[in-house]
PDB file of N, CA and C in Angstrom:
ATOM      1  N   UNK A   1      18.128  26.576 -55.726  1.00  0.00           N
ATOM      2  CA  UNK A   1      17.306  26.774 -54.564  1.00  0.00           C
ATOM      3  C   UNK A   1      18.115  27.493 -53.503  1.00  0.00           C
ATOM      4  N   UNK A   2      17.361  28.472 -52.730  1.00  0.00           N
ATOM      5  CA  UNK A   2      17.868  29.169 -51.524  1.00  0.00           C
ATOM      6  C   UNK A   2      17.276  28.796 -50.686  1.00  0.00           C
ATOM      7  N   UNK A   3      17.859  28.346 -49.939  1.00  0.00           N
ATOM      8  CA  UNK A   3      17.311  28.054 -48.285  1.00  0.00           C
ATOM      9  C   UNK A   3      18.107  29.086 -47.537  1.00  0.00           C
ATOM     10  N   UNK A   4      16.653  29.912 -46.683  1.00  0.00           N
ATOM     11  CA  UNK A   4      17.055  30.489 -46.331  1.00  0.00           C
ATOM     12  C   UNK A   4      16.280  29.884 -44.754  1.00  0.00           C
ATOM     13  N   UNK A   5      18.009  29.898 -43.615  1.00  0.00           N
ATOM     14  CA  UNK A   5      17.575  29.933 -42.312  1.00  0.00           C
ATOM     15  C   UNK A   5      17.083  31.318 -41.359  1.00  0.00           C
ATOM     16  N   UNK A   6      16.499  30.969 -40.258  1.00  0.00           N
ATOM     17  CA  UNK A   6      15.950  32.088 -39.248  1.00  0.00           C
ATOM     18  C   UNK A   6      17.314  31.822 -38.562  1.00  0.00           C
ATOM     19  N   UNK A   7      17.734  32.842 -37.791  1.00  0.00           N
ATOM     20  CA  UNK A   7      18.475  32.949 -37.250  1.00  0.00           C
ATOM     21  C   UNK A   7      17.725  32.377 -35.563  1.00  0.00           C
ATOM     22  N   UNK A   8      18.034  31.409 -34.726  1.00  0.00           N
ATOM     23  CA  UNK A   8      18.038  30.944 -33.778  1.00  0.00           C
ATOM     24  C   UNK A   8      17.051  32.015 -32.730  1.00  0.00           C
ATOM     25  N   UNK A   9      15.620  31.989 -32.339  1.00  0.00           N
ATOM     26  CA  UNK A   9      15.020  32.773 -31.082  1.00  0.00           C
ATOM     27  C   UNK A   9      16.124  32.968 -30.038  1.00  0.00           C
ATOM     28  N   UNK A  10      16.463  33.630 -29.296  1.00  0.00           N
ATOM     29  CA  UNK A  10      16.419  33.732 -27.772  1.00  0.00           C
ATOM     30  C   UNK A  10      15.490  33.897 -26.749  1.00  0.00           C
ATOM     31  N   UNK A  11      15.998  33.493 -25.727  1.00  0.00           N
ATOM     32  CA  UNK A  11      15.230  33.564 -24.607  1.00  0.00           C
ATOM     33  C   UNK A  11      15.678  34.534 -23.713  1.00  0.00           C
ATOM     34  N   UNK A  12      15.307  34.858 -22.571  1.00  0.00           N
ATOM     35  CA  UNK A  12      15.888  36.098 -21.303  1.00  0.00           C
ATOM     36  C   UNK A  12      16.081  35.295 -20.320  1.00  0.00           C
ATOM     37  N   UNK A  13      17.183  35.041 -19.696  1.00  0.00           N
ATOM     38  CA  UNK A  13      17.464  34.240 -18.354  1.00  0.00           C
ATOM     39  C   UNK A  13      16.105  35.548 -17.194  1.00  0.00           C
ATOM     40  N   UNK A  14      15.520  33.772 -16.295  1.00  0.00           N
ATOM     41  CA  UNK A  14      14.796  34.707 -15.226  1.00  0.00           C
ATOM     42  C   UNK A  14      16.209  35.485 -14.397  1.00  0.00           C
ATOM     43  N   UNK A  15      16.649  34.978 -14.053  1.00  0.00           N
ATOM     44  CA  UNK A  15      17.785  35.958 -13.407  1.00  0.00           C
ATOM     45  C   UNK A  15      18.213  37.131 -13.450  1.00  0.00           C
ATOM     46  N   UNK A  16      19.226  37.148 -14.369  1.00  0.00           N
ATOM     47  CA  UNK A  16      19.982  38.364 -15.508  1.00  0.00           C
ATOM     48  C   UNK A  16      19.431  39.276 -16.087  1.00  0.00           C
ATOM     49  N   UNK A  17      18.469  38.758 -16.974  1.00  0.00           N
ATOM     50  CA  UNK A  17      18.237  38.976 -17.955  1.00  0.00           C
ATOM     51  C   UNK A  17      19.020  39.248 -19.190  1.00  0.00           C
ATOM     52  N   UNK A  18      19.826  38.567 -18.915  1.00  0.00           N
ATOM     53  CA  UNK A  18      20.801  38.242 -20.522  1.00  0.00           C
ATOM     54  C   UNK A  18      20.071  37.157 -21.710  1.00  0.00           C
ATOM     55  N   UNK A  19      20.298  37.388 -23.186  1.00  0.00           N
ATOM     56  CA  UNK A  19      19.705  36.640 -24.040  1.00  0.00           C
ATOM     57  C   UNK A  19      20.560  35.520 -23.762  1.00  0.00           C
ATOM     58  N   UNK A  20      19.728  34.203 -23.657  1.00  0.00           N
ATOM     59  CA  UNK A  20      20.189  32.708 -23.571  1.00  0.00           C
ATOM     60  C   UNK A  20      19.939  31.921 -24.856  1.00  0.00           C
ATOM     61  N   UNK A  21      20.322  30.686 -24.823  1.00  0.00           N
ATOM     62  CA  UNK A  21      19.880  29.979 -25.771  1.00  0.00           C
ATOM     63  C   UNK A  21      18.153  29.342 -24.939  1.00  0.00           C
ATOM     64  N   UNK A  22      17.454  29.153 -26.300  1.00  0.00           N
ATOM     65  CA  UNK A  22      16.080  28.856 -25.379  1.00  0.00           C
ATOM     66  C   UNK A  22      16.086  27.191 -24.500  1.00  0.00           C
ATOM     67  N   UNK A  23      17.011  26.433 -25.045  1.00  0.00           N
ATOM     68  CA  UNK A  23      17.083  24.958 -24.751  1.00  0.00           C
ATOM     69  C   UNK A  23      18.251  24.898 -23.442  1.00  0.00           C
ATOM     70  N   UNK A  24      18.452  26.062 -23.014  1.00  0.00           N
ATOM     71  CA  UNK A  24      19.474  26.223 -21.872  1.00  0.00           C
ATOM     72  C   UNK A  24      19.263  25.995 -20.902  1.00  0.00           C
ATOM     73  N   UNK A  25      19.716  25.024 -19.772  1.00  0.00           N
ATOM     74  CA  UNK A  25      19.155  24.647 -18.258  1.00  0.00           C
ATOM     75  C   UNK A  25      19.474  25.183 -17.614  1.00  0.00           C
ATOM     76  N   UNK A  26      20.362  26.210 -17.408  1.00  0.00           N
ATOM     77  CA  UNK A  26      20.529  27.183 -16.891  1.00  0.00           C
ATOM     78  C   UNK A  26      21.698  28.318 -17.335  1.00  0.00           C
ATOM     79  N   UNK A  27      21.410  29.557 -17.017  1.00  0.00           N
ATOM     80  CA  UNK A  27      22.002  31.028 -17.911  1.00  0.00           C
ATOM     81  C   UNK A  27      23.701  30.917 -17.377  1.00  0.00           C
ATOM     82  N   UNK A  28      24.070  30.465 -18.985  1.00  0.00           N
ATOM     83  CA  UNK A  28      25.586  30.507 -18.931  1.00  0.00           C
ATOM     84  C   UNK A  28      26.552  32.230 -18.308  1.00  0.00           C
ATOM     85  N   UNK A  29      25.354  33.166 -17.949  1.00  0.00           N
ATOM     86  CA  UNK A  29      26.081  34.517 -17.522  1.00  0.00           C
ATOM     87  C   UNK A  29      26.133  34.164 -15.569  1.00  0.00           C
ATOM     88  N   UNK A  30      25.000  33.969 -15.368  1.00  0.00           N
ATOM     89  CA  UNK A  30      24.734  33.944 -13.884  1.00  0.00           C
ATOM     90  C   UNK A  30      24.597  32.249 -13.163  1.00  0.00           C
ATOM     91  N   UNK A  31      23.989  31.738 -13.671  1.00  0.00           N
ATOM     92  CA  UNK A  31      23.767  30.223 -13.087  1.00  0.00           C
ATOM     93  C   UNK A  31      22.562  29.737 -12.965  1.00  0.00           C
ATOM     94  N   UNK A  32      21.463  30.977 -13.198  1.00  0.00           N
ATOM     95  CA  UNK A  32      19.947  30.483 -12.655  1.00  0.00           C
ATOM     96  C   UNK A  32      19.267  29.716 -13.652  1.00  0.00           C
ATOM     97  N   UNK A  33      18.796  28.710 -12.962  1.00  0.00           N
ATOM     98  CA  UNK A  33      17.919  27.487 -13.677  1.00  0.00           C
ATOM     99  C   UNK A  33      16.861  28.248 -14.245  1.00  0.00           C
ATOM    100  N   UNK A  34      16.528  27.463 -15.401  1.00  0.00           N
ATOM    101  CA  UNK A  34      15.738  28.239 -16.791  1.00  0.00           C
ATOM    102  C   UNK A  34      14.481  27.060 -16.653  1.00  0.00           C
ATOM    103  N   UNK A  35      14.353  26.130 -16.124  1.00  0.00           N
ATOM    104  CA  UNK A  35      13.250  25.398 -15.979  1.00  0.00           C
ATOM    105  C   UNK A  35      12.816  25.347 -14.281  1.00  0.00           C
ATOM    106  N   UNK A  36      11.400  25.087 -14.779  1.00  0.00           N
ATOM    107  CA  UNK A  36      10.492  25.163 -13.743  1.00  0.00           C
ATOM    108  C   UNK A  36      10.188  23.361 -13.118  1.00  0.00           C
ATOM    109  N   UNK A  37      10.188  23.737 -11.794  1.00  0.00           N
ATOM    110  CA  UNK A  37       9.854  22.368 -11.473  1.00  0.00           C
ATOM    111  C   UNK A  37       8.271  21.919 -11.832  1.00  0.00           C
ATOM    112  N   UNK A  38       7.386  21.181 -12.219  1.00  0.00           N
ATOM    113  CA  UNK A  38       6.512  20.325 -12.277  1.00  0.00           C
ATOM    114  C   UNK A  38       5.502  20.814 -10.858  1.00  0.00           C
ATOM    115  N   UNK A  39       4.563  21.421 -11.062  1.00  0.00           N
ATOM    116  CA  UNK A  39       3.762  21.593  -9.615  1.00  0.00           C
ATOM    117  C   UNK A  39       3.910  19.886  -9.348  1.00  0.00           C
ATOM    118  N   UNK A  40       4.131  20.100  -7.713  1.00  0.00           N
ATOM    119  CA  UNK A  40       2.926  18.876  -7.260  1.00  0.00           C
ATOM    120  C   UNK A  40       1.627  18.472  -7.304  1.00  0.00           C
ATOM    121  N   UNK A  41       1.398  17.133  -7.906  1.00  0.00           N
ATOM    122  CA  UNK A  41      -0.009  17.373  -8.283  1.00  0.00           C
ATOM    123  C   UNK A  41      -0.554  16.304  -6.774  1.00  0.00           C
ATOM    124  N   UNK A  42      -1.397  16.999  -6.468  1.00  0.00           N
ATOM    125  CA  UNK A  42      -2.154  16.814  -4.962  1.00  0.00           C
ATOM    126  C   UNK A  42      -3.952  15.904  -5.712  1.00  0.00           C
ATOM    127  N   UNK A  43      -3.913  14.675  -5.348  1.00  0.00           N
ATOM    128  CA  UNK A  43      -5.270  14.475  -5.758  1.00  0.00           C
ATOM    129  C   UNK A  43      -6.221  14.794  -4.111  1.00  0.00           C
ATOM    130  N   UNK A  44      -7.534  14.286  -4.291  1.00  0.00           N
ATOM    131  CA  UNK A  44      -8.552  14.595  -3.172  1.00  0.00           C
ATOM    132  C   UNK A  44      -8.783  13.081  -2.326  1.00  0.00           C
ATOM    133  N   UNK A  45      -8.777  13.794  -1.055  1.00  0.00           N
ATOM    134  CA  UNK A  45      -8.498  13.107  -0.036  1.00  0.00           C
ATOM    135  C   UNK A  45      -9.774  12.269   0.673  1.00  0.00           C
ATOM    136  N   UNK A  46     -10.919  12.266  -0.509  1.00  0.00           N
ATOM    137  CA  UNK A  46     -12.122  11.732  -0.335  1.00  0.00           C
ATOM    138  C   UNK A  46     -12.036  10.097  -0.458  1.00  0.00           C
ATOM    139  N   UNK A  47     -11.001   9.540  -0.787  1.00  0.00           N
ATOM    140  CA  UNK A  47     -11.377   7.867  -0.463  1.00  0.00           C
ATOM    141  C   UNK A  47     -10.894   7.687   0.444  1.00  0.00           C
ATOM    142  N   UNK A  48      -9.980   9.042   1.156  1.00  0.00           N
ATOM    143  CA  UNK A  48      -9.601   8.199   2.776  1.00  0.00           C
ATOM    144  C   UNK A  48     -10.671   8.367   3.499  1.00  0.00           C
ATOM    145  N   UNK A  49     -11.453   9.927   3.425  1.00  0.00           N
ATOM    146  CA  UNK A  49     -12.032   9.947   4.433  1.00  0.00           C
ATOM    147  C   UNK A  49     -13.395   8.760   4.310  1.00  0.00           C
ATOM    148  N   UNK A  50     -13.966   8.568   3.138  1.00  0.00           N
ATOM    149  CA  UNK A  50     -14.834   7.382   2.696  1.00  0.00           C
ATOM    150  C   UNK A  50     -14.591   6.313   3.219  1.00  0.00           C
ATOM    151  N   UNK A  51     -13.126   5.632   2.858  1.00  0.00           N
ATOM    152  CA  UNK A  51     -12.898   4.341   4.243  1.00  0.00           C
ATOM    153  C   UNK A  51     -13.193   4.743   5.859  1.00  0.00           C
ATOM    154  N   UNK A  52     -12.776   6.143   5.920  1.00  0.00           N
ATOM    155  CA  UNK A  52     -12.475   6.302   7.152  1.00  0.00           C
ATOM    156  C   UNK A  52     -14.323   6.312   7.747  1.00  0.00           C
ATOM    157  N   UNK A  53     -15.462   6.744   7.475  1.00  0.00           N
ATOM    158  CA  UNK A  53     -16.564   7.045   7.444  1.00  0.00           C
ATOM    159  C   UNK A  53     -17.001   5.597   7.396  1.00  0.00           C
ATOM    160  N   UNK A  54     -16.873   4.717   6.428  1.00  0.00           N
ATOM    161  CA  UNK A  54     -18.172   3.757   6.084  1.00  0.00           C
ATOM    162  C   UNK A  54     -17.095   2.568   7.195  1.00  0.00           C
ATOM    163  N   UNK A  55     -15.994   2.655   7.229  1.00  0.00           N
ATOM    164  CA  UNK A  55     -15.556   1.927   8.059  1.00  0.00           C
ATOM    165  C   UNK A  55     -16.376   2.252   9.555  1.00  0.00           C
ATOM    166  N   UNK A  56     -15.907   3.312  10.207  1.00  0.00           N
ATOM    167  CA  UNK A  56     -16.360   3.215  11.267  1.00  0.00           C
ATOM    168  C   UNK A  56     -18.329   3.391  11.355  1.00  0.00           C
ATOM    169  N   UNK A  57     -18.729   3.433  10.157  1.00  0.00           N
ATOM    170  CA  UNK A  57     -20.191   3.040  10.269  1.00  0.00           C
ATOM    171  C   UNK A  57     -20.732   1.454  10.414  1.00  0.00           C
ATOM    172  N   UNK A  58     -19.596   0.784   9.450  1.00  0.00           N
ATOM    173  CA  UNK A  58     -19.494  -0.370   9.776  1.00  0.00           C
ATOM    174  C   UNK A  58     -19.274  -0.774  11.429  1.00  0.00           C
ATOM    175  N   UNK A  59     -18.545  -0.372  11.717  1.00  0.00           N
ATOM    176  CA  UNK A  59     -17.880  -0.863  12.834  1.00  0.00           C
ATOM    177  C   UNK A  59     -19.524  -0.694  13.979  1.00  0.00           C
ATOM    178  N   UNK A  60     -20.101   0.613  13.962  1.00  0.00           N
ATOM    179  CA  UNK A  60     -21.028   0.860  14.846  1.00  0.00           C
ATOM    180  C   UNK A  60     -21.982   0.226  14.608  1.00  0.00           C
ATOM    181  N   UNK A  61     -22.838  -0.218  13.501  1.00  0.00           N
ATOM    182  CA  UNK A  61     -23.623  -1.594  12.853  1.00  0.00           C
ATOM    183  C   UNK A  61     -23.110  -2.637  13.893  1.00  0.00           C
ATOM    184  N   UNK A  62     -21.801  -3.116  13.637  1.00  0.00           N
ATOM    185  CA  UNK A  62     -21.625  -4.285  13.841  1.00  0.00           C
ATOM    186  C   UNK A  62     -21.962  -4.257  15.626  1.00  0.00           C
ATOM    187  N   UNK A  63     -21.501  -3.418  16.834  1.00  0.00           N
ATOM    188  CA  UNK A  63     -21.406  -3.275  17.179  1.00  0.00           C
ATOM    189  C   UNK A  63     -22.589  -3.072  18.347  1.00  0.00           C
ATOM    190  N   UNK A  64     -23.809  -2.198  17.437  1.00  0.00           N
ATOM    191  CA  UNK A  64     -25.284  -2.393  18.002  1.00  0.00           C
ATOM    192  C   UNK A  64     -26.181  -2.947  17.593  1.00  0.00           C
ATOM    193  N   UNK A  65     -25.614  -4.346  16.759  1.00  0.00           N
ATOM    194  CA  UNK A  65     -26.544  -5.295  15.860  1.00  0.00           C
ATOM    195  C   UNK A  65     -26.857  -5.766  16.845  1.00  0.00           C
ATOM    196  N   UNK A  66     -28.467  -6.402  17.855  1.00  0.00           N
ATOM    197  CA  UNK A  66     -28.997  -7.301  18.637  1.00  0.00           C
ATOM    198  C   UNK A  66     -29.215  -8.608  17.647  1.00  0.00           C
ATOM    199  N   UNK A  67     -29.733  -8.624  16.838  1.00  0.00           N
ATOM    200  CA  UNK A  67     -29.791  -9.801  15.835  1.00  0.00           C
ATOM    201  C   UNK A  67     -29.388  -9.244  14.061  1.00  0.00           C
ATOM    202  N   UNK A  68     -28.752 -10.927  14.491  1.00  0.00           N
ATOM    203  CA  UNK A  68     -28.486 -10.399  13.124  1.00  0.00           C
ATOM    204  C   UNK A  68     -29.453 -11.436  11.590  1.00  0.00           C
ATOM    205  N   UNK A  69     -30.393 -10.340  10.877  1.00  0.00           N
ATOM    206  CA  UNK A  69     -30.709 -10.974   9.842  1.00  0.00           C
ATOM    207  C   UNK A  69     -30.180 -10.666   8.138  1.00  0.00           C
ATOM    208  N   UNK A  70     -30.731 -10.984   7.281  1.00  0.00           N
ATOM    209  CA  UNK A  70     -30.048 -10.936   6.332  1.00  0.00           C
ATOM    210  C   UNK A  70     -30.211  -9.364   5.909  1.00  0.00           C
ATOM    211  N   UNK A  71     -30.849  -8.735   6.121  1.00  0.00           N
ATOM    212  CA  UNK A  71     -30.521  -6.990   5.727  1.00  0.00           C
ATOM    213  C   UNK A  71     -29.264  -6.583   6.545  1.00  0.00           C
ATOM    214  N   UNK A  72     -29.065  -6.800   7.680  1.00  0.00           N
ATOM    215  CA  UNK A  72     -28.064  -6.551   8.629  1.00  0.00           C
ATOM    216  C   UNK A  72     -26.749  -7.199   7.896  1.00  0.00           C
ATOM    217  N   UNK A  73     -26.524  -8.514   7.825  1.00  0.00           N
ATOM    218  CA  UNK A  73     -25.173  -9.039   6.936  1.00  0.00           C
ATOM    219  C   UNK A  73     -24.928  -8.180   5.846  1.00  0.00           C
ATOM    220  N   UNK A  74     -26.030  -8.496   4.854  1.00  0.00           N
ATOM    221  CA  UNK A  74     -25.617  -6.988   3.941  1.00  0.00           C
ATOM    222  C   UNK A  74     -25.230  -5.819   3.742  1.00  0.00           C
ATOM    223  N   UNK A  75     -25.607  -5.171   4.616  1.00  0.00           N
ATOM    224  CA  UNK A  75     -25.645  -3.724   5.166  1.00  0.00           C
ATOM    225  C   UNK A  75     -23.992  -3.658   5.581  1.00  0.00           C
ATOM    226  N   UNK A  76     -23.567  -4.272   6.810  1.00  0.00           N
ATOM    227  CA  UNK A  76     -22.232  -4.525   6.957  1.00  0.00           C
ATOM    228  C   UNK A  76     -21.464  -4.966   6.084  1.00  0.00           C
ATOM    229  N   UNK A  77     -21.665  -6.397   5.174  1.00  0.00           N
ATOM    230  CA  UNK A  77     -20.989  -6.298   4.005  1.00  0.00           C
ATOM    231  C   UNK A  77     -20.614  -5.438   2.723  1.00  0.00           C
ATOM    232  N   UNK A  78     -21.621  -4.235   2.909  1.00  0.00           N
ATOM    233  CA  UNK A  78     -21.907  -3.210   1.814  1.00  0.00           C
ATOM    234  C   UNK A  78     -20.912  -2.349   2.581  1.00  0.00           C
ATOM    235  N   UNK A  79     -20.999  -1.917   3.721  1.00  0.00           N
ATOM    236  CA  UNK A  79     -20.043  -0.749   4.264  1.00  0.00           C
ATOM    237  C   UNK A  79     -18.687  -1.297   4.462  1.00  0.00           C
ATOM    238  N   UNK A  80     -18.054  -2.719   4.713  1.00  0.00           N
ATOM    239  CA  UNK A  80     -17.024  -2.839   4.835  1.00  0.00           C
ATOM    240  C   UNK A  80     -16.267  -2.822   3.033  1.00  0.00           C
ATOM    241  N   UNK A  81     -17.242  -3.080   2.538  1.00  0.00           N
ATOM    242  CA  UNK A  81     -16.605  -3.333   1.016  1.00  0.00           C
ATOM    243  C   UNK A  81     -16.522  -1.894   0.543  1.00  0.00           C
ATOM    244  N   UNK A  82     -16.829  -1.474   1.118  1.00  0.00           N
ATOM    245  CA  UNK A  82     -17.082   0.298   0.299  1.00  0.00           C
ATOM    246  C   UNK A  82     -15.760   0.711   1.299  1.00  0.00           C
ATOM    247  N   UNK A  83     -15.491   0.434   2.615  1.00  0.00           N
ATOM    248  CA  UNK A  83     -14.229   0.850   2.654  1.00  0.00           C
ATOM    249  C   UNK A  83     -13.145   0.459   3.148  1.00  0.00           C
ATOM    250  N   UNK A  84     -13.050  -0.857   2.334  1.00  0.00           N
ATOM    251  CA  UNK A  84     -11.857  -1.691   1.772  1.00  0.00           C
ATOM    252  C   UNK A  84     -11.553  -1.174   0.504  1.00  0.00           C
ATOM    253  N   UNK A  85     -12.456  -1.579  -0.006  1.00  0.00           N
ATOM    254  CA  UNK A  85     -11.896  -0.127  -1.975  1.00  0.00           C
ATOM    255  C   UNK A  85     -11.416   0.870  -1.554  1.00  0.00           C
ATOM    256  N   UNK A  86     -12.066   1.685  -0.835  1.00  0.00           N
ATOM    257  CA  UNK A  86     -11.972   3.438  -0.806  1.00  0.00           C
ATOM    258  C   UNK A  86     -10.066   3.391  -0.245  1.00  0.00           C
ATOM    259  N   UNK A  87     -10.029   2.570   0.906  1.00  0.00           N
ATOM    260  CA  UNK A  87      -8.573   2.677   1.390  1.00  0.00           C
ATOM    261  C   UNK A  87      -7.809   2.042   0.866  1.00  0.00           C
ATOM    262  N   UNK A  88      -7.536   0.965   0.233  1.00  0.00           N
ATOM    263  CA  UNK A  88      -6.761   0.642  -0.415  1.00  0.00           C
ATOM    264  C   UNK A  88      -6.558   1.436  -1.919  1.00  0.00           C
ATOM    265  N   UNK A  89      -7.319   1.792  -2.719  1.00  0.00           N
ATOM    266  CA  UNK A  89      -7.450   2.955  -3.263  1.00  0.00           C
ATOM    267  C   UNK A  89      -6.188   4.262  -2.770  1.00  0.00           C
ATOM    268  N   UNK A  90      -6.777   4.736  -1.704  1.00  0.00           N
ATOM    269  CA  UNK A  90      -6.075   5.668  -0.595  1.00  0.00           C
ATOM    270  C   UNK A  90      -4.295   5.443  -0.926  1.00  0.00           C
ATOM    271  N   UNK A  91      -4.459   4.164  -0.513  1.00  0.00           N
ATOM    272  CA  UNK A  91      -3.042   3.353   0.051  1.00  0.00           C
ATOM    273  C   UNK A  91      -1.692   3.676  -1.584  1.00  0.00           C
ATOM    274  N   UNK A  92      -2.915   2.751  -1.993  1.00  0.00           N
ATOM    275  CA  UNK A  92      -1.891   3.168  -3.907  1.00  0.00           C
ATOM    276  C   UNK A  92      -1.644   4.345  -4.252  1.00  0.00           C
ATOM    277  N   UNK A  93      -2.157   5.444  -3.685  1.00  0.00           N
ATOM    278  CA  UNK A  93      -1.900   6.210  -4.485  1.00  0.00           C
ATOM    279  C   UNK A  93      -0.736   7.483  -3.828  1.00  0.00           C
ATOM    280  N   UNK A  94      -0.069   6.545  -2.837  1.00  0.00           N
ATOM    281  CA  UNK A  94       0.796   7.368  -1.959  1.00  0.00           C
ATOM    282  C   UNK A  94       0.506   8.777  -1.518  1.00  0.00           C
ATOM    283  N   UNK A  95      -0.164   8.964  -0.925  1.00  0.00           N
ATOM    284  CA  UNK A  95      -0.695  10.246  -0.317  1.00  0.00           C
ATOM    285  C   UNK A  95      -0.688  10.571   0.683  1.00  0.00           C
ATOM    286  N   UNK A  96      -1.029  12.026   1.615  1.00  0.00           N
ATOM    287  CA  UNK A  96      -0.333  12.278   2.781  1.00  0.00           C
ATOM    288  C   UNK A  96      -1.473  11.790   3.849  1.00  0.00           C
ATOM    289  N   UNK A  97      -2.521  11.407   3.080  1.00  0.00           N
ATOM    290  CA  UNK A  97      -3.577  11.489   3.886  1.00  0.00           C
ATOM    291  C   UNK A  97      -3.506   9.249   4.485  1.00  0.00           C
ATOM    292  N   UNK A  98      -2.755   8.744   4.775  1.00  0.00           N
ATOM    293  CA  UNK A  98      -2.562   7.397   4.415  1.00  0.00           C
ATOM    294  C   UNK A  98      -3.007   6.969   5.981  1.00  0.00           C
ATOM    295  N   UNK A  99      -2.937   7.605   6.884  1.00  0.00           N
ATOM    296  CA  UNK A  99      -3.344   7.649   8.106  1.00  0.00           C
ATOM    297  C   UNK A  99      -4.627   7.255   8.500  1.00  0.00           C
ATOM    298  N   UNK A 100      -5.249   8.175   7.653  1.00  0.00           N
ATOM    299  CA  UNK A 100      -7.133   8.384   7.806  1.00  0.00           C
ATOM    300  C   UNK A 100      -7.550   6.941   6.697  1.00  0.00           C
ATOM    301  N   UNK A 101      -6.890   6.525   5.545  1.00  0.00           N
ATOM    302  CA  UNK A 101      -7.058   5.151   4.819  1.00  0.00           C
ATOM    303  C   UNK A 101      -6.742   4.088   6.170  1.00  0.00           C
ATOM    304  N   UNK A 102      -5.624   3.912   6.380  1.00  0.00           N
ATOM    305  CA  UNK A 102      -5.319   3.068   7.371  1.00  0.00           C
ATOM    306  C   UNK A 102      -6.492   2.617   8.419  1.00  0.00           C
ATOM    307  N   UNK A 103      -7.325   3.922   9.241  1.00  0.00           N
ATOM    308  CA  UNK A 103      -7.951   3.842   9.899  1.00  0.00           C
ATOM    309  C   UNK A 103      -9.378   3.297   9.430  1.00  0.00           C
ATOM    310  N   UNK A 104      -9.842   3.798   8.169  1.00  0.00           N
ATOM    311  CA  UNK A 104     -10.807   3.431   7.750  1.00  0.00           C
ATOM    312  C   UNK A 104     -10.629   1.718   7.094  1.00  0.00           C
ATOM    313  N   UNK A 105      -9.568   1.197   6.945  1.00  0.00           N
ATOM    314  CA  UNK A 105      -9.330  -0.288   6.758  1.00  0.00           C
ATOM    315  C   UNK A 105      -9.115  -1.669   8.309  1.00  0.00           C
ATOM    316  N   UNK A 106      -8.561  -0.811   9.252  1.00  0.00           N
ATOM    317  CA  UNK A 106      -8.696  -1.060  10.570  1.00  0.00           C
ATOM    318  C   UNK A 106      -9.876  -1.205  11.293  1.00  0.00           C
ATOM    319  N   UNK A 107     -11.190   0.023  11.057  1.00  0.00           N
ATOM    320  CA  UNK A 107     -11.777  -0.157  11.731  1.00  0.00           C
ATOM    321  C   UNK A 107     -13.076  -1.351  10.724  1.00  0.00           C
ATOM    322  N   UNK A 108     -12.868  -1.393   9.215  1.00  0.00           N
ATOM    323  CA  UNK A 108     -13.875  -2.240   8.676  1.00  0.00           C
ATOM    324  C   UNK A 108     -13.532  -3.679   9.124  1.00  0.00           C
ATOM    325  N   UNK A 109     -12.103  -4.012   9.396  1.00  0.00           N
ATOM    326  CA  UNK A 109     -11.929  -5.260   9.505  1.00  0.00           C
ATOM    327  C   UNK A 109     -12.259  -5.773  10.711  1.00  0.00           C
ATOM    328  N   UNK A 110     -12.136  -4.469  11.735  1.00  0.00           N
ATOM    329  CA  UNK A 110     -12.919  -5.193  12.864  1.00  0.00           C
ATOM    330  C   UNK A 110     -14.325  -5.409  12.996  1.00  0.00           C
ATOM    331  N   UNK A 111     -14.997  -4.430  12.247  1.00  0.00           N
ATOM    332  CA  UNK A 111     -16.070  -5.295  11.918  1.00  0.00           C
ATOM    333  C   UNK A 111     -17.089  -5.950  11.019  1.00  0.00           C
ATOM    334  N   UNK A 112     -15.711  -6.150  10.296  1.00  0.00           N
ATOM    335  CA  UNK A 112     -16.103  -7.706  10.002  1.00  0.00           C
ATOM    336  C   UNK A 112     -15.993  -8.665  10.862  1.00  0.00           C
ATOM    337  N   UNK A 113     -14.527  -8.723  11.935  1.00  0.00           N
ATOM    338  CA  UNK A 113     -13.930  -9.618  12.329  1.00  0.00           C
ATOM    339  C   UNK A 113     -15.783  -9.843  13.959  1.00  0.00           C
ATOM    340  N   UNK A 114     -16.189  -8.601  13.990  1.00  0.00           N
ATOM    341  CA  UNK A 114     -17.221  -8.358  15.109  1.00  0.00           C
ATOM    342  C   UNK A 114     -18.617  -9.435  14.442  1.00  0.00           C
ATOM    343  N   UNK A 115     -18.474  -9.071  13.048  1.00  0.00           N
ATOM    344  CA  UNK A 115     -19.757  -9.788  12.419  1.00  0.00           C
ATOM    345  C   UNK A 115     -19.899 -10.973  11.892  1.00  0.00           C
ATOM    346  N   UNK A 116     -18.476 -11.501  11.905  1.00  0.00           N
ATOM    347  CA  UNK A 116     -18.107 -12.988  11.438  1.00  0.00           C
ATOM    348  C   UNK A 116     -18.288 -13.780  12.546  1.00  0.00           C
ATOM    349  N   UNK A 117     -18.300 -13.049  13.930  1.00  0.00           N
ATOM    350  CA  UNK A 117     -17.741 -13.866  15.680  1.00  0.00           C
ATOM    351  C   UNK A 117     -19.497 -13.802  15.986  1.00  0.00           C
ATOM    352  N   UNK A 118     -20.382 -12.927  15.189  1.00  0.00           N
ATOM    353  CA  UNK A 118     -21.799 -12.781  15.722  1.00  0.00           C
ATOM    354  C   UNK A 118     -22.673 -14.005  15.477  1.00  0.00           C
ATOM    355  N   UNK A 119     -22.552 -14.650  14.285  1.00  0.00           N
ATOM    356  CA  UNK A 119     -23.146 -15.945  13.914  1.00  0.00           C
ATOM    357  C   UNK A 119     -23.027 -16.703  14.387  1.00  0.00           C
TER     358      UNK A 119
END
């Protein structure tokens, strides 16, 4: 039996352009790194602004409720729970937007804290 090998690909340093080895981290002629960094991957900034929204909708409910009946408890319980998820959500997932989560968890708890003091 003959086994026959390929002789090893090369690669082109971005730099130089000298042939490299392809598994090279950077071009043994010049120095320039042969790998690429990883984009940043950026997700969407829609569960902050969602806390930030149903929170302070909450908050204005709570706020111009004259009585409160059981569609009203709900209603507030539905918007504070929608953005308690949405920001804590926000929160985990380390993002730049952590500000606008924050706010939308701040302003649901106050009103809750507005709709718990109403009864």
């Amino acid at each position: 039996m003959n086994a026959t090998t390929s002789p090893p690909s090369f690669n082109y340093c971005r730099g130089c352009g000298q042939q490299i080895h392809p598994q090279a981290p950077a071009c043994p002629h010049c120095g320039a790194p042969q790998t690429l960094d990883p984009p940043i991957r950026r997700g969407s900034i829609a569960p902050a602004i969602a806390s930030c929204v149903f929170g302070c909708a909450a908050l204005l409910g709570a706020l111009s409720a004259d009585e409160w009946g059981r569609d009203e408890v709900i209603g507030l319980l539905g918007f504070v729970l929608i953005a308690v998820v949405c920001g804590v959500i926000e929160l985990t997932q380390q993002k730049a937007s952590r500000a606008t989560a924050i706010v939308g968890l701040t302003t649901a708890g106050i009103a809750l804290l507005i709709g718990i003091s109403s009864f």
